[in-house]
Each structure stands twice: as structure tokens, then as C-alpha cells.
PDB file of N, CA and C in Angstrom:
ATOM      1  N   UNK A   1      -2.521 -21.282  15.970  1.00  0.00           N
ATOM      2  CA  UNK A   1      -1.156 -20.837  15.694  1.00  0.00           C
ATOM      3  C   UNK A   1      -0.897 -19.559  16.484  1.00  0.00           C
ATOM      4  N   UNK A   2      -1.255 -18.415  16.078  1.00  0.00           N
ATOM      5  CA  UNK A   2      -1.144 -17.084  16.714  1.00  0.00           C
ATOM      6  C   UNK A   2       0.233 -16.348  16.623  1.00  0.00           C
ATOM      7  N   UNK A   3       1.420 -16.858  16.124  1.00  0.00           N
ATOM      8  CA  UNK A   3       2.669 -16.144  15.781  1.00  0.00           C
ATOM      9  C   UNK A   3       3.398 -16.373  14.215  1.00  0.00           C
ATOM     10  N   UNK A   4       4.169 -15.154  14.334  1.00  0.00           N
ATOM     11  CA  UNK A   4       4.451 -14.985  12.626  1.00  0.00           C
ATOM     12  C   UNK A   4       5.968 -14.091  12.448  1.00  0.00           C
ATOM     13  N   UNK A   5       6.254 -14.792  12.164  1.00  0.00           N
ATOM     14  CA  UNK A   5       7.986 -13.986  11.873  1.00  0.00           C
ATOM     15  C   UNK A   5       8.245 -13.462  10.032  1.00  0.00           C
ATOM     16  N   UNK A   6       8.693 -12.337  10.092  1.00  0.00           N
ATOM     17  CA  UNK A   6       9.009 -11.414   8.889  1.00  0.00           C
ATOM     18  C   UNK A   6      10.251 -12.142   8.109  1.00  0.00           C
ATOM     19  N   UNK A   7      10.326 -12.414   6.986  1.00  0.00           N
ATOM     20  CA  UNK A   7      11.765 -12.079   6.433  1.00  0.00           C
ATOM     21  C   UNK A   7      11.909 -11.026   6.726  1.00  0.00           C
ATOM     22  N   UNK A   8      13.739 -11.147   5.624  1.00  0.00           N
ATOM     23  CA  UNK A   8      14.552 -10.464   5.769  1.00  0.00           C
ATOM     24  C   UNK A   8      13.911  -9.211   4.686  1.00  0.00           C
ATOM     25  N   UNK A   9      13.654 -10.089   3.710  1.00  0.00           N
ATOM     26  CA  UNK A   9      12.912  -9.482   2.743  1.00  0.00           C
ATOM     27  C   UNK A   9      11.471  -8.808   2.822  1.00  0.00           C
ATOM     28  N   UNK A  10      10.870  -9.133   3.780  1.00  0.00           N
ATOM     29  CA  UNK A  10       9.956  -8.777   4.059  1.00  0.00           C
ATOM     30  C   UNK A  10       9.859  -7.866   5.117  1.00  0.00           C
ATOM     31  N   UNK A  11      10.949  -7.221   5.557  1.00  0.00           N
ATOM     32  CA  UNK A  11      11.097  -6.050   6.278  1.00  0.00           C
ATOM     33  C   UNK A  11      11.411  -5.414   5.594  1.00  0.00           C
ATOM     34  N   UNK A  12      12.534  -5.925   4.926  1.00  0.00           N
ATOM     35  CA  UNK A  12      12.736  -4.258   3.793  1.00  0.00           C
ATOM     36  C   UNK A  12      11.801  -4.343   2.597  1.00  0.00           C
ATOM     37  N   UNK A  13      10.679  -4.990   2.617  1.00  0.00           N
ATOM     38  CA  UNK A  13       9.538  -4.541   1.690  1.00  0.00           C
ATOM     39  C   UNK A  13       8.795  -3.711   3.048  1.00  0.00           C
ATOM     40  N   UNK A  14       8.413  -3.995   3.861  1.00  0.00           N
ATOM     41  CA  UNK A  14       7.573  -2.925   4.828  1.00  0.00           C
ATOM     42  C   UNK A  14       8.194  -1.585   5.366  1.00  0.00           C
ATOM     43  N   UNK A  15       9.434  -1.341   5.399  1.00  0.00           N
ATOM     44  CA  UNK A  15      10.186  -0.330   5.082  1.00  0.00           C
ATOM     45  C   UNK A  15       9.485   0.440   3.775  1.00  0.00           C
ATOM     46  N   UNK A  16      10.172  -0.226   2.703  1.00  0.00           N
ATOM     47  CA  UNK A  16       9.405   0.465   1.250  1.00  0.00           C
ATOM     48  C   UNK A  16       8.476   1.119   1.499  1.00  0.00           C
ATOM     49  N   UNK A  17       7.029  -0.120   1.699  1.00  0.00           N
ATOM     50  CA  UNK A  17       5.944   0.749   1.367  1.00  0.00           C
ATOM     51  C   UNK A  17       5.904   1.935   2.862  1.00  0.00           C
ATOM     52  N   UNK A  18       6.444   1.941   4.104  1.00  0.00           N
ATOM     53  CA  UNK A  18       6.299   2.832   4.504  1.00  0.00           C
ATOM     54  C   UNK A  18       6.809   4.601   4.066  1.00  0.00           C
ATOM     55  N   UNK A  19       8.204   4.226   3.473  1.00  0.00           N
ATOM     56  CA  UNK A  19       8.788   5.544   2.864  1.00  0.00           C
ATOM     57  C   UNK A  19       7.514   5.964   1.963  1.00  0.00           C
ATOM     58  N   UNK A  20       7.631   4.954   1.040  1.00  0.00           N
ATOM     59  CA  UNK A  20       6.722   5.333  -0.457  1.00  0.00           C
ATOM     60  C   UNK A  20       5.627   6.180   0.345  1.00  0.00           C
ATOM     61  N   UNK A  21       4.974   5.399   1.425  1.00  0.00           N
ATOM     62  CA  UNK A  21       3.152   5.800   2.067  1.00  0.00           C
ATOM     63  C   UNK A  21       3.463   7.684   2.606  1.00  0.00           C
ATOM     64  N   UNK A  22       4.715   7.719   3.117  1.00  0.00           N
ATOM     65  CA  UNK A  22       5.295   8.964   3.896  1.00  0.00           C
ATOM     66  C   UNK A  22       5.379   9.889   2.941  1.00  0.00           C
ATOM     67  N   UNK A  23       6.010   9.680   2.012  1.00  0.00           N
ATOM     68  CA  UNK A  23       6.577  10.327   0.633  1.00  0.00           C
ATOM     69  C   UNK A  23       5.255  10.751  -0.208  1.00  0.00           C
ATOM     70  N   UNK A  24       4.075  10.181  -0.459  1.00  0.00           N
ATOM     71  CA  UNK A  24       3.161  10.315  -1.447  1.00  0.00           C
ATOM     72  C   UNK A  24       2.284  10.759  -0.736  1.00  0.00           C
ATOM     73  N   UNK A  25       1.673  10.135   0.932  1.00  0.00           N
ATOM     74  CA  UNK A  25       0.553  10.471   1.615  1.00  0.00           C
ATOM     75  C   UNK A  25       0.230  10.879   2.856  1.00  0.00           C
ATOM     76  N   UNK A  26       1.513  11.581   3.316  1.00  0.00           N
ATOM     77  CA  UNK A  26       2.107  11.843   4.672  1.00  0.00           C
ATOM     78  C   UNK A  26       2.227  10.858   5.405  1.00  0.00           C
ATOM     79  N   UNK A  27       2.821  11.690   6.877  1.00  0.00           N
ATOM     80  CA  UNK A  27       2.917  10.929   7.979  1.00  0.00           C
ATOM     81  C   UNK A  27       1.914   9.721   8.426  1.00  0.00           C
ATOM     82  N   UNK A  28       0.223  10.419   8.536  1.00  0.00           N
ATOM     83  CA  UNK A  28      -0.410  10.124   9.258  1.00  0.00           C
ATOM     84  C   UNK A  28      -1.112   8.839   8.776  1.00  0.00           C
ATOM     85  N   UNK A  29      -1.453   9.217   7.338  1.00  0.00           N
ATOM     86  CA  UNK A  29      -1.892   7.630   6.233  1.00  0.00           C
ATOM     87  C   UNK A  29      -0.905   6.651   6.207  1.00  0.00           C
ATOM     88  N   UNK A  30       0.810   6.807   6.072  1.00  0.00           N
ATOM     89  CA  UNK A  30       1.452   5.918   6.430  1.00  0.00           C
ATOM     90  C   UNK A  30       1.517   5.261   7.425  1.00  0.00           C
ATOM     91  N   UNK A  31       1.213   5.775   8.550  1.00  0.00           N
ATOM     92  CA  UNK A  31       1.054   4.898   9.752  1.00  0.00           C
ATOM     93  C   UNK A  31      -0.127   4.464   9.715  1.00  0.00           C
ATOM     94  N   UNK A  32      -0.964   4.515   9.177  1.00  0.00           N
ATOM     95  CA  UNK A  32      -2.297   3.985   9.042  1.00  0.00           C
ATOM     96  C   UNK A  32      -2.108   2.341   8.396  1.00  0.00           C
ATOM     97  N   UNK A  33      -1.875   2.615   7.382  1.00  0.00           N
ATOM     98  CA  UNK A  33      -1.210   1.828   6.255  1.00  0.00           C
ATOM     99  C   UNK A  33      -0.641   0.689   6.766  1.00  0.00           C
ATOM    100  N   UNK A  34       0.639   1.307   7.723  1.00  0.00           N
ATOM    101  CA  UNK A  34       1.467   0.398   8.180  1.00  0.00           C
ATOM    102  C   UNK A  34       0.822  -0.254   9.492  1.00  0.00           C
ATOM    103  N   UNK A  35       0.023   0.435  10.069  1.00  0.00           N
ATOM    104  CA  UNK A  35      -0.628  -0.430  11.004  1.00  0.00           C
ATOM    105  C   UNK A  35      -1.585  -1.425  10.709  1.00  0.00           C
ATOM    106  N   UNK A  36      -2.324  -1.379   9.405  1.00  0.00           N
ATOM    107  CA  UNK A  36      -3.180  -1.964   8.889  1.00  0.00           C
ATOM    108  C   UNK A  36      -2.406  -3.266   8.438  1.00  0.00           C
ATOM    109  N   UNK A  37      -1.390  -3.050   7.726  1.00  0.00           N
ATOM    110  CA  UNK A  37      -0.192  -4.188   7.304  1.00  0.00           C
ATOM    111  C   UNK A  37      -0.319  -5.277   8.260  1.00  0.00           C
ATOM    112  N   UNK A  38       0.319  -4.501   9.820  1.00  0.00           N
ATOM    113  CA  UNK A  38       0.969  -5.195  10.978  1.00  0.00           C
ATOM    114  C   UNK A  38      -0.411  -6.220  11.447  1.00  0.00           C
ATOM    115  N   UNK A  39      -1.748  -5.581  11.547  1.00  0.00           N
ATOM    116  CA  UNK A  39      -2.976  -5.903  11.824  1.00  0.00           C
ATOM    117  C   UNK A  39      -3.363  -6.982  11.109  1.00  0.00           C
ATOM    118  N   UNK A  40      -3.005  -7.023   9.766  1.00  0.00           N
ATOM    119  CA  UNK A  40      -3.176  -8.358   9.080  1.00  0.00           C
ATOM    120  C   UNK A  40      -2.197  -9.130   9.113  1.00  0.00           C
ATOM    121  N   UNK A  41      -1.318  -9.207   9.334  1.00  0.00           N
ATOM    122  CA  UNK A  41       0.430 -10.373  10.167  1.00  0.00           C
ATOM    123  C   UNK A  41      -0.552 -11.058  11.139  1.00  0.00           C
ATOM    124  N   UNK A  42      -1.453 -10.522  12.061  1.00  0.00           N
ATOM    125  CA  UNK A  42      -2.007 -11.007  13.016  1.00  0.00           C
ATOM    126  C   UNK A  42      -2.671 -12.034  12.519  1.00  0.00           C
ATOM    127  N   UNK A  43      -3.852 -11.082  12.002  1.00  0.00           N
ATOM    128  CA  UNK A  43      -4.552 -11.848  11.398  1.00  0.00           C
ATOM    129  C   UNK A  43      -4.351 -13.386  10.833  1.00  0.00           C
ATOM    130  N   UNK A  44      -3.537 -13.162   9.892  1.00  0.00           N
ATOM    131  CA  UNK A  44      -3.316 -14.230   8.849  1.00  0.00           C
ATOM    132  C   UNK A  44      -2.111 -15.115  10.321  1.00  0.00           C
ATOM    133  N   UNK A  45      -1.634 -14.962  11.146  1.00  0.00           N
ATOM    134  CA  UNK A  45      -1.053 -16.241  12.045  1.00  0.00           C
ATOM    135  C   UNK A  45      -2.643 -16.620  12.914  1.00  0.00           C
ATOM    136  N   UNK A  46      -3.048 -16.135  13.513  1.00  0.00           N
ATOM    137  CA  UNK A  46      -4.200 -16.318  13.506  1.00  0.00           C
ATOM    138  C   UNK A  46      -5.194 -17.455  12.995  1.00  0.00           C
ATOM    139  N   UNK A  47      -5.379 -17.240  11.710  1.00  0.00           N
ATOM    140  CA  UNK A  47      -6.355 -17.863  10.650  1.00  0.00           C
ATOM    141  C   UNK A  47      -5.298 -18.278   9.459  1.00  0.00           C
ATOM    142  N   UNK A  48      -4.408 -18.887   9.453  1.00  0.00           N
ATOM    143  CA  UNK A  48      -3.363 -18.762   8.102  1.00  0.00           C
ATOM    144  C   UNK A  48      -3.993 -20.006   6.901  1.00  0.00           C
ATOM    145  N   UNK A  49      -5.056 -20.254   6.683  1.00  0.00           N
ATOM    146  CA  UNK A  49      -5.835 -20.857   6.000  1.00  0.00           C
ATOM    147  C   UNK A  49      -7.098 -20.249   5.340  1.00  0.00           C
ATOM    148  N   UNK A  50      -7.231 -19.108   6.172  1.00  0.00           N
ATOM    149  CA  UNK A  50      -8.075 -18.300   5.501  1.00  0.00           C
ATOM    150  C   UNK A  50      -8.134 -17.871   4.217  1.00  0.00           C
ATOM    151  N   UNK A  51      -6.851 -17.132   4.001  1.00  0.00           N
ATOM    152  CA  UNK A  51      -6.001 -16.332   2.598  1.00  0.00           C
ATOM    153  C   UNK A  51      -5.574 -17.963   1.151  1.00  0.00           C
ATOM    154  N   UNK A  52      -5.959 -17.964   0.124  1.00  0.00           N
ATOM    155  CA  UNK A  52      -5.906 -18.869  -0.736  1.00  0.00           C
ATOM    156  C   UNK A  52      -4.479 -19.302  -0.898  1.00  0.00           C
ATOM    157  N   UNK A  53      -3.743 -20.394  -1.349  1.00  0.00           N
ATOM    158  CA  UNK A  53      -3.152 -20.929  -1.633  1.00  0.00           C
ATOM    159  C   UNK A  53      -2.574 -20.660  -3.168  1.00  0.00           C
ATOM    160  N   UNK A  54      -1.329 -20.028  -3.221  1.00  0.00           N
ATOM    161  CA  UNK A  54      -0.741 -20.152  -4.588  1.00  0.00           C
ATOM    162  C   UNK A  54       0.283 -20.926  -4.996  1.00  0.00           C
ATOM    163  N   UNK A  55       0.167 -21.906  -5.041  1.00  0.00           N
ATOM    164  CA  UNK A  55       1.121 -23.000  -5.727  1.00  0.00           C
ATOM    165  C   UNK A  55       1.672 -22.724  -6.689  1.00  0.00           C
ATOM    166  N   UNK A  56       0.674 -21.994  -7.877  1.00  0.00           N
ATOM    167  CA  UNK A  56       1.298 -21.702  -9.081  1.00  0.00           C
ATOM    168  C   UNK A  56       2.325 -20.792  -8.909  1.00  0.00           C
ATOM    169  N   UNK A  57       2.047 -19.981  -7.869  1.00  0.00           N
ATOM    170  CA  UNK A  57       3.172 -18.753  -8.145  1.00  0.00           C
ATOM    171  C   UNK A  57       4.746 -19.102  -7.423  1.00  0.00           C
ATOM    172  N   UNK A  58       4.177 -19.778  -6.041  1.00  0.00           N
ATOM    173  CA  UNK A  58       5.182 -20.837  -5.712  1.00  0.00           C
ATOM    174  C   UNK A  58       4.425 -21.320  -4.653  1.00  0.00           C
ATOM    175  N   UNK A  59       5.158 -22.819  -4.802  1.00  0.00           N
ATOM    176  CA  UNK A  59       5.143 -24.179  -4.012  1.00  0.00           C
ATOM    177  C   UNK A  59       4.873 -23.559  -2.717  1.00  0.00           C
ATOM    178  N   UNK A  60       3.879 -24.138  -1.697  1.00  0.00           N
ATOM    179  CA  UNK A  60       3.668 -23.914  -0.222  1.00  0.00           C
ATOM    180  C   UNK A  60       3.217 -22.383  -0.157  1.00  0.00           C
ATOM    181  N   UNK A  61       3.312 -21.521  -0.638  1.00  0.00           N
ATOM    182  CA  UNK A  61       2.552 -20.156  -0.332  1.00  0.00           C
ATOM    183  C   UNK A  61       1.320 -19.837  -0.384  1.00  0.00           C
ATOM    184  N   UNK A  62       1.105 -19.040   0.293  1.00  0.00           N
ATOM    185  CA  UNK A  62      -0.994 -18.471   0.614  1.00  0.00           C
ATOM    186  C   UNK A  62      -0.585 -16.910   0.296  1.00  0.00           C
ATOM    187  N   UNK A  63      -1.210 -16.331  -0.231  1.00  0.00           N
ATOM    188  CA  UNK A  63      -1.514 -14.549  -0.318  1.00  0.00           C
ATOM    189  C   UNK A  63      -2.663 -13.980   0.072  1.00  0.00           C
ATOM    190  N   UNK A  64      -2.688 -12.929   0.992  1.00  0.00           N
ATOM    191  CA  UNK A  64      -3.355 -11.906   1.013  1.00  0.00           C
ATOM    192  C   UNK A  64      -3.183 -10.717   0.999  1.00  0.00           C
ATOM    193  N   UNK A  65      -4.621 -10.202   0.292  1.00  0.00           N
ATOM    194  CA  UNK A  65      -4.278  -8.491  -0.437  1.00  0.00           C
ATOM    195  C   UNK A  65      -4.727  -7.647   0.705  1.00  0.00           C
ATOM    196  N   UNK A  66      -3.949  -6.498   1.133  1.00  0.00           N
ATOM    197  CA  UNK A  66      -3.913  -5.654   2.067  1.00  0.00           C
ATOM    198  C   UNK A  66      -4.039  -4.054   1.207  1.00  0.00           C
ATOM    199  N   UNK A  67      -5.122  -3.582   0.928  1.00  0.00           N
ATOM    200  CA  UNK A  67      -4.966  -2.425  -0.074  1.00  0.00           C
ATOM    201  C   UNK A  67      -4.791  -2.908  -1.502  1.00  0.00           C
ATOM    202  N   UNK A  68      -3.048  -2.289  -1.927  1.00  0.00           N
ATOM    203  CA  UNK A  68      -2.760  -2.456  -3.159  1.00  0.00           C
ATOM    204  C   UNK A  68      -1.354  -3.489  -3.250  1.00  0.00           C
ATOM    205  N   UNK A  69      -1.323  -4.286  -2.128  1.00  0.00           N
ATOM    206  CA  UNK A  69      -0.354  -4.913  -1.558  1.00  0.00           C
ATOM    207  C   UNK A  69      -1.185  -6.422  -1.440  1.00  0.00           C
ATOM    208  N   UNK A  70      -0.111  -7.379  -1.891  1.00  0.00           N
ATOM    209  CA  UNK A  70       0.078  -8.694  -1.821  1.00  0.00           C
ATOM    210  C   UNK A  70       0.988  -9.161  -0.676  1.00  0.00           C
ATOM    211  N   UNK A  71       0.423  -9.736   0.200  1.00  0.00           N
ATOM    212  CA  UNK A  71       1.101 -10.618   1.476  1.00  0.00           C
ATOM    213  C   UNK A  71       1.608 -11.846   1.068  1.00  0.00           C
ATOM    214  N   UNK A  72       2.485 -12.411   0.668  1.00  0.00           N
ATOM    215  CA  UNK A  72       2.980 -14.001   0.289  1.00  0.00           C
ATOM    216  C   UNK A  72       3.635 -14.562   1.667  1.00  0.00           C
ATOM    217  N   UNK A  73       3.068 -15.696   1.871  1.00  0.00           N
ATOM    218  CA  UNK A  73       3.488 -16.001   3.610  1.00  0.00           C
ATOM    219  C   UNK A  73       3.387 -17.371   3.144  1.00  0.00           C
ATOM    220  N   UNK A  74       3.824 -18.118   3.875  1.00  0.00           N
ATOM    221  CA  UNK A  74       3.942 -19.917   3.933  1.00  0.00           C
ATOM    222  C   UNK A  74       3.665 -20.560   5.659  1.00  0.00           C
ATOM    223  N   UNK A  75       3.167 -21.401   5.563  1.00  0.00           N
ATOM    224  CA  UNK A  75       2.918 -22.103   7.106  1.00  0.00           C
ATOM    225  C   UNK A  75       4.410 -23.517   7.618  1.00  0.00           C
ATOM    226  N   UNK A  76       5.209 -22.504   8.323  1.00  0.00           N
ATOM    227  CA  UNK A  76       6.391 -23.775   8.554  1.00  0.00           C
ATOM    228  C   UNK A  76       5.640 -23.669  10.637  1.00  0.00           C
ATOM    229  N   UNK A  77       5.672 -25.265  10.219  1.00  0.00           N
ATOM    230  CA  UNK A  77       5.610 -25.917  11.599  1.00  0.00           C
ATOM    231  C   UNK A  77       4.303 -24.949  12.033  1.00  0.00           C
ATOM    232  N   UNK A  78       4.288 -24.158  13.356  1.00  0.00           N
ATOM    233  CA  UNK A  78       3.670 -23.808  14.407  1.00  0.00           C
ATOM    234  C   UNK A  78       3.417 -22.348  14.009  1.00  0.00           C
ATOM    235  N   UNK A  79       4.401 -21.577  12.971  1.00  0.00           N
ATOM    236  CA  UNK A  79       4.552 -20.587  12.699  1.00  0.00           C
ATOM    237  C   UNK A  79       3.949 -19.861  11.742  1.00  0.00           C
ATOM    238  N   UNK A  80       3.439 -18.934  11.193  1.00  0.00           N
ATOM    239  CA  UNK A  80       3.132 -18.036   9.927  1.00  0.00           C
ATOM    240  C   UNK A  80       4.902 -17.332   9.441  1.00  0.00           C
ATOM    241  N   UNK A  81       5.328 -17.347   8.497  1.00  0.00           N
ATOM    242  CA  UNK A  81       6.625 -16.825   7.633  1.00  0.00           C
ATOM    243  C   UNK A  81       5.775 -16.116   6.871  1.00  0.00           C
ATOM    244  N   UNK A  82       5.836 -14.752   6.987  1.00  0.00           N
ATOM    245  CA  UNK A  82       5.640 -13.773   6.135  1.00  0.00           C
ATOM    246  C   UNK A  82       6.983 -14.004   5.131  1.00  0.00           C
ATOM    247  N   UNK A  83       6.965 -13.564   3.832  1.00  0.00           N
ATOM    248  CA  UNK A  83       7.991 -13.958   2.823  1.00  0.00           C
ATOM    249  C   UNK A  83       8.347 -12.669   2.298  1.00  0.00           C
ATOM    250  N   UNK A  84       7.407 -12.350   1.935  1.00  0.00           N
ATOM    251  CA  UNK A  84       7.208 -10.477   0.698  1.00  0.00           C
ATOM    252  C   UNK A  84       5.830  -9.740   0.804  1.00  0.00           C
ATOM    253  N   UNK A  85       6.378  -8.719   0.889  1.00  0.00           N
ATOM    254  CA  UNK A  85       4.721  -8.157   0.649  1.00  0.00           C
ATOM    255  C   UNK A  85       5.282  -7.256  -0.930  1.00  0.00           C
ATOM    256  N   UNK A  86       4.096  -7.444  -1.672  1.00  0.00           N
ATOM    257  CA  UNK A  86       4.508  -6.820  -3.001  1.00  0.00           C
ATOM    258  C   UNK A  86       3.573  -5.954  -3.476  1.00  0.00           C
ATOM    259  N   UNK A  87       3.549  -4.975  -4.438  1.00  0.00           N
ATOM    260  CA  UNK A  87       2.594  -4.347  -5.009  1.00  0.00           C
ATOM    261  C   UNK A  87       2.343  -4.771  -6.402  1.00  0.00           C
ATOM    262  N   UNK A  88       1.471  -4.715  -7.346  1.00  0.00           N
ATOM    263  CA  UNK A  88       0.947  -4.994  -8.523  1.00  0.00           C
ATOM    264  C   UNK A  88       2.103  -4.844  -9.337  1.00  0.00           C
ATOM    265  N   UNK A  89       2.844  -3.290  -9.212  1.00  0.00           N
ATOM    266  CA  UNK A  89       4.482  -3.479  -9.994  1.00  0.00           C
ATOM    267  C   UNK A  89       5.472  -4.281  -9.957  1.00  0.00           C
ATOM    268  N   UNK A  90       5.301  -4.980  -8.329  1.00  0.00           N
ATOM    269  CA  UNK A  90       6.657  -5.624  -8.560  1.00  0.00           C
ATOM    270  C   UNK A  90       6.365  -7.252  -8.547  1.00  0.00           C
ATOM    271  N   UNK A  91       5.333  -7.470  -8.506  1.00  0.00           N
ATOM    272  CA  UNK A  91       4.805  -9.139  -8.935  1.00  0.00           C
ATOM    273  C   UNK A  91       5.715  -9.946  -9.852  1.00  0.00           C
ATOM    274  N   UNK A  92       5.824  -9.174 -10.988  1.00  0.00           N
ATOM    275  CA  UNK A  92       6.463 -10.058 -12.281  1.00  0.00           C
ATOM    276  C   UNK A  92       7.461 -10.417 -11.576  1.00  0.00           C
ATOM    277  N   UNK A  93       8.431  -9.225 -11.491  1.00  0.00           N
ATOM    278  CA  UNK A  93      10.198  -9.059 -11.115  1.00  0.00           C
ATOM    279  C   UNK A  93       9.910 -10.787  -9.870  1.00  0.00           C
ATOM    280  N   UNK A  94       9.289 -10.883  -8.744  1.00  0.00           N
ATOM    281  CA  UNK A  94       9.504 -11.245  -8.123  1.00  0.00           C
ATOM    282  C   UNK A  94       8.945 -12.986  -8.660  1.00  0.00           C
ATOM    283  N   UNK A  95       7.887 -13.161  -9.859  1.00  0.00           N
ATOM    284  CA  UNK A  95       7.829 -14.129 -10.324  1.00  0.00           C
ATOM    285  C   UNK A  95       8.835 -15.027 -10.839  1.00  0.00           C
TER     286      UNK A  95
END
């Protein structure tokens, strides 16, 4: 595979955790953070079978945990769809 496109939603969740990362742990850990994020997008188009399968949570999705962050992505066609990235707080809301 090797490519992976963001929601809409899933930019303005990587937005989030970047403010939040800026706001709580400076500049320099946020970009850490956020590069580590971007590093696993790779990854997971890459290998998008690697990361487990959650059906239960919804139909066609795989997650992987990045830190304290949940990646929810789905495999359409040729592509990786990143969907949400979430943290432990906002799981339910988004259940």
C-alpha cells in the first residue's frame, strides 16, 4: 500500500493534540509528539494489518495506540483512511 489520507476529522483531532502537547509540554515535546503521530500514518499505510481490527467499536476499522492516543483508520481500496485519533477521554463521546 504505502499511502494514507487524513479526515476531516482527523486533522482537527491532530491540531488538538498538538495545541494541548504545546500548551502542557512545550514547543519542543509537541513536535516530537506530532512527529511521532505523522511516523506512525506511515507506518500503519505501510503495514495496515499490523494494528488489530475493531469491529466492535465499528464495522471495517483497525486501531493503533500512539502514546496516550488511539489511531482508528479503515483500509478503502489501495489506501489507509486515517478516521480519528482519540485519547482515553474522548473514546466514549466518540462511541
Amino acid at each position: 500500500m504505502g499511502s494514507y489520507k487524513l479526515s476531516k476529522k482527523a486533522r482537527a483531532d491532530l491540531k488538538r493534540i498538538w495545541l494541548y502537547g504545546v500548551k502542557t509540554h512545550g514547543n519542543q515535546r509537541a513536535e516530537q509528539y506530532h512527529q511521532g503521530l505523522l511516523d506512525r500514518f506511515a507506518q500503519i499505510a505501510e503495514q495496515p494489518y499490523l494494528y488489530q481490527a475493531v469491529d466492535n467499536i465499528r464495522a471495517g476499522y483497525r486501531r493503533s495506540v500512539y502514546g496516550t492516543d488511539s489511531i482508528y483508520y479503515r483500509i478503502n481500496g489501495g489506501i489507509v483512511e486515517i478516521m480519528t485519533i482519540l485519547g482515553h477521554q474522548d473514546t466514549e463521546d466518540w462511541l
